[in-house]
N, C-alpha and C. Protein backbone atom coordinates (compact mmCIF):
# COMPACT_ATOMS: atom_id res chain seq x y z
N UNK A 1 87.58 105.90 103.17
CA UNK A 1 87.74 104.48 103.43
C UNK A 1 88.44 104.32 104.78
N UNK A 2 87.74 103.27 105.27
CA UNK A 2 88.70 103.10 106.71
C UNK A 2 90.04 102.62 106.63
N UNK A 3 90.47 102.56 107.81
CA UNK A 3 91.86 102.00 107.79
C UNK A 3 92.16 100.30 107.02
N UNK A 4 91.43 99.78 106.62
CA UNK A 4 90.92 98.59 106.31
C UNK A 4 92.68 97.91 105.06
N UNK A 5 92.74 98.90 104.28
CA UNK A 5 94.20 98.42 103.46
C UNK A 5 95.28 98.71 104.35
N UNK A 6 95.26 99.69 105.24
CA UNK A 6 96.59 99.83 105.54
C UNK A 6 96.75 98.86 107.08
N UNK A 7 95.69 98.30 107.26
CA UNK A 7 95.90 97.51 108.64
C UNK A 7 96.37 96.13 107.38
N UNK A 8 95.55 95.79 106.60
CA UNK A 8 96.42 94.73 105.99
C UNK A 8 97.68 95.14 105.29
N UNK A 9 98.35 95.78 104.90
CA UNK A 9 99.52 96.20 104.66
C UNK A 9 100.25 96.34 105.52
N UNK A 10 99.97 96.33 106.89
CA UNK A 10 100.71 96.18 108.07
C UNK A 10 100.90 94.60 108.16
N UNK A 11 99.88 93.58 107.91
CA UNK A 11 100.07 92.52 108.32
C UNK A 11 101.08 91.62 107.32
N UNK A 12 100.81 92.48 105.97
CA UNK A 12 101.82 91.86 104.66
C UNK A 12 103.25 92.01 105.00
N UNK A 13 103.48 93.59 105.66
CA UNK A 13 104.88 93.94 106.21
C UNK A 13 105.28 92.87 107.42
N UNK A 14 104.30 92.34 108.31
CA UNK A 14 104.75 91.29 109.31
C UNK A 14 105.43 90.52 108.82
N UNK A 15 104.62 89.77 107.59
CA UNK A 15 105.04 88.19 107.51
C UNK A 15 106.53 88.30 106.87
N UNK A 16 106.42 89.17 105.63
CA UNK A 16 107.68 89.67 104.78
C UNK A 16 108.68 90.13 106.22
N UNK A 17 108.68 90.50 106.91
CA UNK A 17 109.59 90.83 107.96
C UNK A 17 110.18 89.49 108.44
N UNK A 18 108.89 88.68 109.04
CA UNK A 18 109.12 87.21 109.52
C UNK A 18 110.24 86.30 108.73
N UNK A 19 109.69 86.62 107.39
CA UNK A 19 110.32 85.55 106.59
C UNK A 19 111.18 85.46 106.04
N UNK A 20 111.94 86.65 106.22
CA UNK A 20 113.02 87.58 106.05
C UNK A 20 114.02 87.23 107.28
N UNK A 21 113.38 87.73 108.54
CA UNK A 21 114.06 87.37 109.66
C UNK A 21 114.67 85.46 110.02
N UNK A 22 113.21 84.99 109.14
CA UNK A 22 113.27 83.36 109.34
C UNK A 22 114.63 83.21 108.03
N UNK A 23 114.90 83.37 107.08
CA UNK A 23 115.87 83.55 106.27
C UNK A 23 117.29 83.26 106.97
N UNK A 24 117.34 84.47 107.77
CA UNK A 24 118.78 84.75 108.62
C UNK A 24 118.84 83.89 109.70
N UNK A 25 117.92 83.06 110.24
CA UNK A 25 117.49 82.40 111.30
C UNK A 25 117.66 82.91 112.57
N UNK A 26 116.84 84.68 112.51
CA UNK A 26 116.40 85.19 113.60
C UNK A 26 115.31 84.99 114.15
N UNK A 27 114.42 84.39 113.02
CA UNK A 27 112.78 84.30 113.70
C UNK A 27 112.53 82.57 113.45
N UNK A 28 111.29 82.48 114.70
CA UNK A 28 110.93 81.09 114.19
C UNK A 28 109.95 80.52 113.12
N UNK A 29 109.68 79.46 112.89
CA UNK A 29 108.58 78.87 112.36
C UNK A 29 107.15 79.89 112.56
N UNK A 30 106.81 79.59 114.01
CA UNK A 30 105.91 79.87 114.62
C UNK A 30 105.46 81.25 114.03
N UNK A 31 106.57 81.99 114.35
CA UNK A 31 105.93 83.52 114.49
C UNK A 31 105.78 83.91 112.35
N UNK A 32 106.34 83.25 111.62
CA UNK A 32 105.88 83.02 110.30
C UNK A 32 104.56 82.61 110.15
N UNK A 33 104.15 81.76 110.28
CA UNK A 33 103.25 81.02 110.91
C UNK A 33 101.86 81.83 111.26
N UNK A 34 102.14 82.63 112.30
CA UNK A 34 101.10 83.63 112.91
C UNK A 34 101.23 84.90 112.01
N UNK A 35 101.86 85.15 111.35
CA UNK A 35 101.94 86.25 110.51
C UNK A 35 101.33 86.02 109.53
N UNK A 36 101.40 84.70 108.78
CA UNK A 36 100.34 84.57 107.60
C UNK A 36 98.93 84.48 108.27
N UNK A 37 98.73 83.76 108.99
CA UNK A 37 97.35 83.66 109.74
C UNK A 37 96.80 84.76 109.84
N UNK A 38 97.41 85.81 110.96
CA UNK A 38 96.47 86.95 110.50
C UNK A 38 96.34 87.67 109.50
N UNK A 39 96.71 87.16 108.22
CA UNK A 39 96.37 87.80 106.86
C UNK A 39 94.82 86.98 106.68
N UNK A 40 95.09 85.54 106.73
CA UNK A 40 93.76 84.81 106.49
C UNK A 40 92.53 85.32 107.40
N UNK A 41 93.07 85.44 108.64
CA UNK A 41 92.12 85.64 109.49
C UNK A 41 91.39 86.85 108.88
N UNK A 42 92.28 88.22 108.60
CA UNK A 42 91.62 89.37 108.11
C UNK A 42 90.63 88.74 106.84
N UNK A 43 91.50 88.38 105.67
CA UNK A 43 90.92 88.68 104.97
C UNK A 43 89.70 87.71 104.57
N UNK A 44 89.14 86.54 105.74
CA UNK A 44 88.27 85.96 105.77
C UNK A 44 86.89 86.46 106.36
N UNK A 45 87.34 88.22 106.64
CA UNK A 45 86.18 88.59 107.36
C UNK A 45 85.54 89.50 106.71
N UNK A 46 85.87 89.11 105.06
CA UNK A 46 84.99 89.58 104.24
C UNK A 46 83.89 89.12 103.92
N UNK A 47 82.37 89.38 103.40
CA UNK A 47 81.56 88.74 102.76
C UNK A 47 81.37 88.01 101.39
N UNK A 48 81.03 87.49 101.15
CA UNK A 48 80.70 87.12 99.28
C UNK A 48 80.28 87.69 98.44
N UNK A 49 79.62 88.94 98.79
CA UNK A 49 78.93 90.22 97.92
C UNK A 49 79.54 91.21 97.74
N UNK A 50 81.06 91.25 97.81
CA UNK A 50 81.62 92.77 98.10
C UNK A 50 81.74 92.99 96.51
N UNK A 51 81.32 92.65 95.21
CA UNK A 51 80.97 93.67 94.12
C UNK A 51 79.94 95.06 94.20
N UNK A 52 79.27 94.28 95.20
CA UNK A 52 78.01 95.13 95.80
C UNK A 52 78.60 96.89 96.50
N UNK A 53 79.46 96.77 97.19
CA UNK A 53 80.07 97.45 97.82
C UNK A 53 80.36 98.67 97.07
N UNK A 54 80.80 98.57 95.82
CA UNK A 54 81.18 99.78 94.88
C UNK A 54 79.76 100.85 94.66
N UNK A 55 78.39 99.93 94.58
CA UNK A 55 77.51 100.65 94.34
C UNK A 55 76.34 100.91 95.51
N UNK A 56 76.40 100.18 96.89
CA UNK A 56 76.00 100.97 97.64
C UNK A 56 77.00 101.53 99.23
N UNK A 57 77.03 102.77 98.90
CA UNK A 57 77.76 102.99 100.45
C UNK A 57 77.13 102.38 101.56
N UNK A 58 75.83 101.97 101.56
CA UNK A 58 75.65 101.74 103.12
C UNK A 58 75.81 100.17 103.22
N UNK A 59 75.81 99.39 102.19
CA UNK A 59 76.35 98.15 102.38
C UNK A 59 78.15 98.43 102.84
N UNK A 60 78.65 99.18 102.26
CA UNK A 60 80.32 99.45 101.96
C UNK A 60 80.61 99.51 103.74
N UNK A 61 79.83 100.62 104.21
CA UNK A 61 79.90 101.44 105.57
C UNK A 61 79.58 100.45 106.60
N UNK A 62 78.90 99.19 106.68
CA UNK A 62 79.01 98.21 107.21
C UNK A 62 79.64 97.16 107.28
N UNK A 63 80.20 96.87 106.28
CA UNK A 63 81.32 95.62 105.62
C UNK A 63 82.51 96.30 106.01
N UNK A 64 83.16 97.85 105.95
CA UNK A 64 84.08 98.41 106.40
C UNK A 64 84.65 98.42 107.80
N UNK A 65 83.38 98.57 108.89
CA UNK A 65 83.49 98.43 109.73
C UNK A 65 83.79 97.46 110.88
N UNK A 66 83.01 96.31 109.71
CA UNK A 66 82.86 95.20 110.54
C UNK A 66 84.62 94.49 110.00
N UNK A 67 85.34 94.74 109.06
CA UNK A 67 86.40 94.33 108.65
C UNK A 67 87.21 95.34 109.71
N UNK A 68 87.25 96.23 110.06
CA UNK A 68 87.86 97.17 110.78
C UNK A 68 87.61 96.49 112.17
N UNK A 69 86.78 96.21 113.08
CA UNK A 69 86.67 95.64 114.14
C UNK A 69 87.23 94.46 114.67
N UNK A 70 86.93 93.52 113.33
CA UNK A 70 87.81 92.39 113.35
C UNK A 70 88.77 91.69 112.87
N UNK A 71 89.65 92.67 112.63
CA UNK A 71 91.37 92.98 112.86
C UNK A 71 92.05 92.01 113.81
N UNK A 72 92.66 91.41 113.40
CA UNK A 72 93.46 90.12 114.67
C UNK A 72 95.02 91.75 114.79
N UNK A 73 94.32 92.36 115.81
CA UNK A 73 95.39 93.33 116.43
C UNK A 73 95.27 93.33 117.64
N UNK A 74 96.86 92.90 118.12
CA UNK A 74 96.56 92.67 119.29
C UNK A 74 96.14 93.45 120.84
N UNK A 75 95.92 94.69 120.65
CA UNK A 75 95.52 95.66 120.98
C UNK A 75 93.61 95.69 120.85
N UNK A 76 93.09 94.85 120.06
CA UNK A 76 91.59 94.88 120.02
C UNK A 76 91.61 93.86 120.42
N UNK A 77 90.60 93.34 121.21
CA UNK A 77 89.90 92.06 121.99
C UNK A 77 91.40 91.02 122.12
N UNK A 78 92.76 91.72 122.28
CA UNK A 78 93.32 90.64 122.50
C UNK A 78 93.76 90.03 121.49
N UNK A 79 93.79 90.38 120.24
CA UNK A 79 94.04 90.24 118.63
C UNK A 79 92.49 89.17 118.49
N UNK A 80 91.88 88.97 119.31
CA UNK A 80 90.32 88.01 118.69
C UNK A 80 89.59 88.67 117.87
N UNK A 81 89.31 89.89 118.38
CA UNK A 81 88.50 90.71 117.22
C UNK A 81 87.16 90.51 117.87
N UNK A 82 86.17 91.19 117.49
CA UNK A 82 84.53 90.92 118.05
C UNK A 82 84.22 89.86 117.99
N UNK A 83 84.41 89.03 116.68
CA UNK A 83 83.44 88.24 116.30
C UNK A 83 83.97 86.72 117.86
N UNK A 84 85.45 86.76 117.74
CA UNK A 84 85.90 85.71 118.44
C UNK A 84 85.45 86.19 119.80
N UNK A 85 85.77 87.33 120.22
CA UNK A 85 85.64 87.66 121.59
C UNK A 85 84.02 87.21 122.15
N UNK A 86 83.26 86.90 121.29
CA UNK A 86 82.20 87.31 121.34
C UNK A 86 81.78 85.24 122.29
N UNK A 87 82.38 84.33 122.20
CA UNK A 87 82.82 83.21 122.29
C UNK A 87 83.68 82.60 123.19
N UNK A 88 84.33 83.76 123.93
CA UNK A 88 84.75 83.40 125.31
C UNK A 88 84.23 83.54 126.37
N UNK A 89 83.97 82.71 127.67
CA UNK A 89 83.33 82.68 128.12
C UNK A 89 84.03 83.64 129.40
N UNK A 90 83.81 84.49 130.17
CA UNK A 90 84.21 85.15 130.96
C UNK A 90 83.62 85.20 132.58
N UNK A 91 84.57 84.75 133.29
CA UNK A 91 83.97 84.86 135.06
C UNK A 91 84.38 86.00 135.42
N UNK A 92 84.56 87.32 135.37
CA UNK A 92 84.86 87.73 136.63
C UNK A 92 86.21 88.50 135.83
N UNK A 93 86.61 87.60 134.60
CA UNK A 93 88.02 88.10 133.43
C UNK A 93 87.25 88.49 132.58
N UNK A 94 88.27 89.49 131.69
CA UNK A 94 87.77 89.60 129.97
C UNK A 94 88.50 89.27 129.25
N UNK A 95 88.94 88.05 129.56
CA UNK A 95 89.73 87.40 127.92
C UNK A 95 89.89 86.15 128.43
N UNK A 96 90.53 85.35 127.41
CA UNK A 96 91.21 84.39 127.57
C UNK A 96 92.69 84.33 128.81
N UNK A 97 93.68 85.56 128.25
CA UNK A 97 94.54 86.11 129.12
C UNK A 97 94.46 86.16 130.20
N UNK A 98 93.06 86.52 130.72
CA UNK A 98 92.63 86.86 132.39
C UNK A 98 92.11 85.18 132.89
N UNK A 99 92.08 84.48 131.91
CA UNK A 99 91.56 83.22 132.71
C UNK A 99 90.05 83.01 131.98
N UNK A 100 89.50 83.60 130.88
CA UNK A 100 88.63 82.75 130.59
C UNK A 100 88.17 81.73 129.56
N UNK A 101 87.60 81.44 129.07
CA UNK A 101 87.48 80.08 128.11
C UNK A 101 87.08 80.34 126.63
N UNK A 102 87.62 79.65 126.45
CA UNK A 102 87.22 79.34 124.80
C UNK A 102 85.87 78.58 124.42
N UNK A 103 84.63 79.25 124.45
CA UNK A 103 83.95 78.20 124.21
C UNK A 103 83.72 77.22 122.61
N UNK A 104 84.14 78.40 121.86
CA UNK A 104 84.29 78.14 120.08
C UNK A 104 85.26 78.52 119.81
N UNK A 105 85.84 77.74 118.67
CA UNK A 105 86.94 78.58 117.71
C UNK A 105 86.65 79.17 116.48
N UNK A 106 86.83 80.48 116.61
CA UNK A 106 85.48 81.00 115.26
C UNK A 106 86.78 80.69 113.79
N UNK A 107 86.11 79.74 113.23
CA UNK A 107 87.25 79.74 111.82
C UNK A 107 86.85 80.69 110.76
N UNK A 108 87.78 80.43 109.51
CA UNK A 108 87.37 81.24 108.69
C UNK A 108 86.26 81.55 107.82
N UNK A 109 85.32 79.91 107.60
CA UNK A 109 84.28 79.84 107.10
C UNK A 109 83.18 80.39 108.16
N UNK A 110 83.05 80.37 109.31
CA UNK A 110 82.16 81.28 109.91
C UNK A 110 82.45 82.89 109.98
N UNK A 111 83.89 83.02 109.64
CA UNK A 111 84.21 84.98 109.78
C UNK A 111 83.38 84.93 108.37
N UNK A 112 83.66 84.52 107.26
CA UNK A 112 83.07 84.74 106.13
C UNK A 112 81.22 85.02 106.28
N UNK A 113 80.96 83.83 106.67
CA UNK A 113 79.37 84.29 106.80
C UNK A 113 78.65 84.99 107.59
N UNK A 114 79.16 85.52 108.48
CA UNK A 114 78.97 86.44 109.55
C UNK A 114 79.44 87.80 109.16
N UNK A 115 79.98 87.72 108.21
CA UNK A 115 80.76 89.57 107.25
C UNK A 115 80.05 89.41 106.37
N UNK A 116 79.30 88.49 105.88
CA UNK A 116 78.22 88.59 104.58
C UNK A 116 76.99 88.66 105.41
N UNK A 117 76.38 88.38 106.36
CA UNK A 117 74.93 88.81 107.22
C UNK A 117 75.55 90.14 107.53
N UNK A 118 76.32 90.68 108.24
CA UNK A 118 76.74 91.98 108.23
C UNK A 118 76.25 93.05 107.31
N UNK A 119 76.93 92.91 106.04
CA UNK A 119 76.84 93.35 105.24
C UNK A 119 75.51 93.11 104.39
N UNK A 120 75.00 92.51 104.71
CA UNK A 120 73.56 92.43 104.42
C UNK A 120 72.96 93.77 105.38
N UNK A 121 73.15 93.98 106.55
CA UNK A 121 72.23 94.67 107.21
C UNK A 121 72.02 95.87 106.25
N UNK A 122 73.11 96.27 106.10
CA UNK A 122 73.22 97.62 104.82
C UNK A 122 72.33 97.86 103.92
N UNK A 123 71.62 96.51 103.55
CA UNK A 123 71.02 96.22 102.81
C UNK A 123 69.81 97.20 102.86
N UNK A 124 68.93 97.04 101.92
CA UNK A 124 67.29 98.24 102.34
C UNK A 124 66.33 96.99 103.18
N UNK A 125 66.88 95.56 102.64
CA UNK A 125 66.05 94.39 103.67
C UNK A 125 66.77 94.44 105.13
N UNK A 126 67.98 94.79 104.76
CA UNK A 126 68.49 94.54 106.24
C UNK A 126 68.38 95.54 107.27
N UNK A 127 68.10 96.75 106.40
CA UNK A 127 67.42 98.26 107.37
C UNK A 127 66.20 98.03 107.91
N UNK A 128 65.23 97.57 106.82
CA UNK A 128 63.88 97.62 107.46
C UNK A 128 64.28 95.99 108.40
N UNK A 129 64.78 95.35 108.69
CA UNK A 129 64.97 94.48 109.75
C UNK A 129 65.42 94.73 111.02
N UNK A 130 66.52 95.78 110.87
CA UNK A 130 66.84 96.66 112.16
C UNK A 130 65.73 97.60 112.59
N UNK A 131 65.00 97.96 111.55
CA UNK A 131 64.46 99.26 111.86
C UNK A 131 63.11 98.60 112.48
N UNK A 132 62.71 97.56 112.15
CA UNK A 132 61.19 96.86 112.66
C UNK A 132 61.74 95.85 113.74
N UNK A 133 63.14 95.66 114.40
CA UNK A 133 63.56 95.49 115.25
C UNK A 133 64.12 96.45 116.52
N UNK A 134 64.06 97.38 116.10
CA UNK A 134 64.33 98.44 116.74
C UNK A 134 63.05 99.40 117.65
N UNK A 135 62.29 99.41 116.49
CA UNK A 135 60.93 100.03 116.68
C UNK A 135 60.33 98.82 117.74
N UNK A 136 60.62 97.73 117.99
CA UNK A 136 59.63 96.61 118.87
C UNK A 136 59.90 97.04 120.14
N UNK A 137 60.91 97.63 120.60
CA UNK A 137 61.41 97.99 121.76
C UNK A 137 61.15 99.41 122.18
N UNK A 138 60.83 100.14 121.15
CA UNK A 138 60.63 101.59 121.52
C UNK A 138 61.67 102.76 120.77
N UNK A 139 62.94 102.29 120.30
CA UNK A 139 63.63 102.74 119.75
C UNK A 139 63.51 102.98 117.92
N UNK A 140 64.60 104.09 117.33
CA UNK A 140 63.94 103.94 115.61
C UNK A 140 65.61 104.55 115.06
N UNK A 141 65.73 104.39 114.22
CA UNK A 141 67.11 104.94 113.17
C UNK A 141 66.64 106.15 113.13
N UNK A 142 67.50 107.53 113.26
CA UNK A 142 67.51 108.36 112.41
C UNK A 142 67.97 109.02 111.57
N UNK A 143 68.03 109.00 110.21
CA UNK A 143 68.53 109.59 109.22
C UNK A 143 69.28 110.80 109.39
N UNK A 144 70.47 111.16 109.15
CA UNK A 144 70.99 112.21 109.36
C UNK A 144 71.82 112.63 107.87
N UNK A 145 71.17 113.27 107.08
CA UNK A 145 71.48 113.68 105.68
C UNK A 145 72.84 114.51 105.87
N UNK A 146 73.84 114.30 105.33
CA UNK A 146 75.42 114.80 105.53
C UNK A 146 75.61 115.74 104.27
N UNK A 147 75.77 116.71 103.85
CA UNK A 147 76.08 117.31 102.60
C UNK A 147 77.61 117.03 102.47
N UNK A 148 78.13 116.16 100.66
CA UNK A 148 79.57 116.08 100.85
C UNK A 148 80.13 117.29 100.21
């Protein structure tokens, strides 16, 4: 399994830190605030099918990843994650930070349906969709059988 629990167990330790710190009135509102958020944020970038997940790995191996990518850490895209990064508009910068724009604000009801098409690709419909998308260009998947 990817890092996928222990990046949220990092973010559970934030807020509990925050709110702890906000307690003693070392920390502010704010940074409470942003600590629960990126719990929502994570855990909105799940799909609606993850029962599915237990019984096929290659749905699992895509839903994993794509939850792994889009991590509000601020070290990946700037804590945006793919899906947001994917929505700024960039001159010449790569972020917001450097000067570029926000063209959307990806909320949580779009992380949700965008981690459920994801996780669809996994799918055997969503293979032969890559794979008859792939093949239009000249390119093809290849299977690489792993002994565990």
């Amino acid at each position: 399994m990817k890092s996928e629990y222990r990046e949220l167990k990092s973010f559970e330790e934030e807020l509990a830190y925050c709110i702890h710190k906000y307690a003693d009135g070392n920390c502010d509102l704010d940074s409470v605030l942003t600590a629960a958020n990126k719990i929502a944020c994570y855990k909105a970038n799940v799909g609606i099918n993850t029962k599915r997940l237990e019984s096929s790995p290659r749905e699992k191996a895509f839903h994993d990843n794509w939850l792994h990518e889009n991590a509000p850490i601020s070290h990946i895209n700037h804590g945006h994650g793919i899906l947001q990064d994917l929505f700024i508009e960039t001159t010449g910068s790569f972020s917001i930070l450097l000067g570029g724009k926000m063209i959307e604000e990806i909320n949580n009801r779009d992380r949700m349906i965008v981690a459920t098409v994801i996780q669809w690709l996994g799918t055997n419909c969503g293979m032969a969709f890559l794979e008859e998308t792939l093949n239009d260009f000249g390119a093809r998947i290849v299977y690489d059988k792993k002994e565990k």
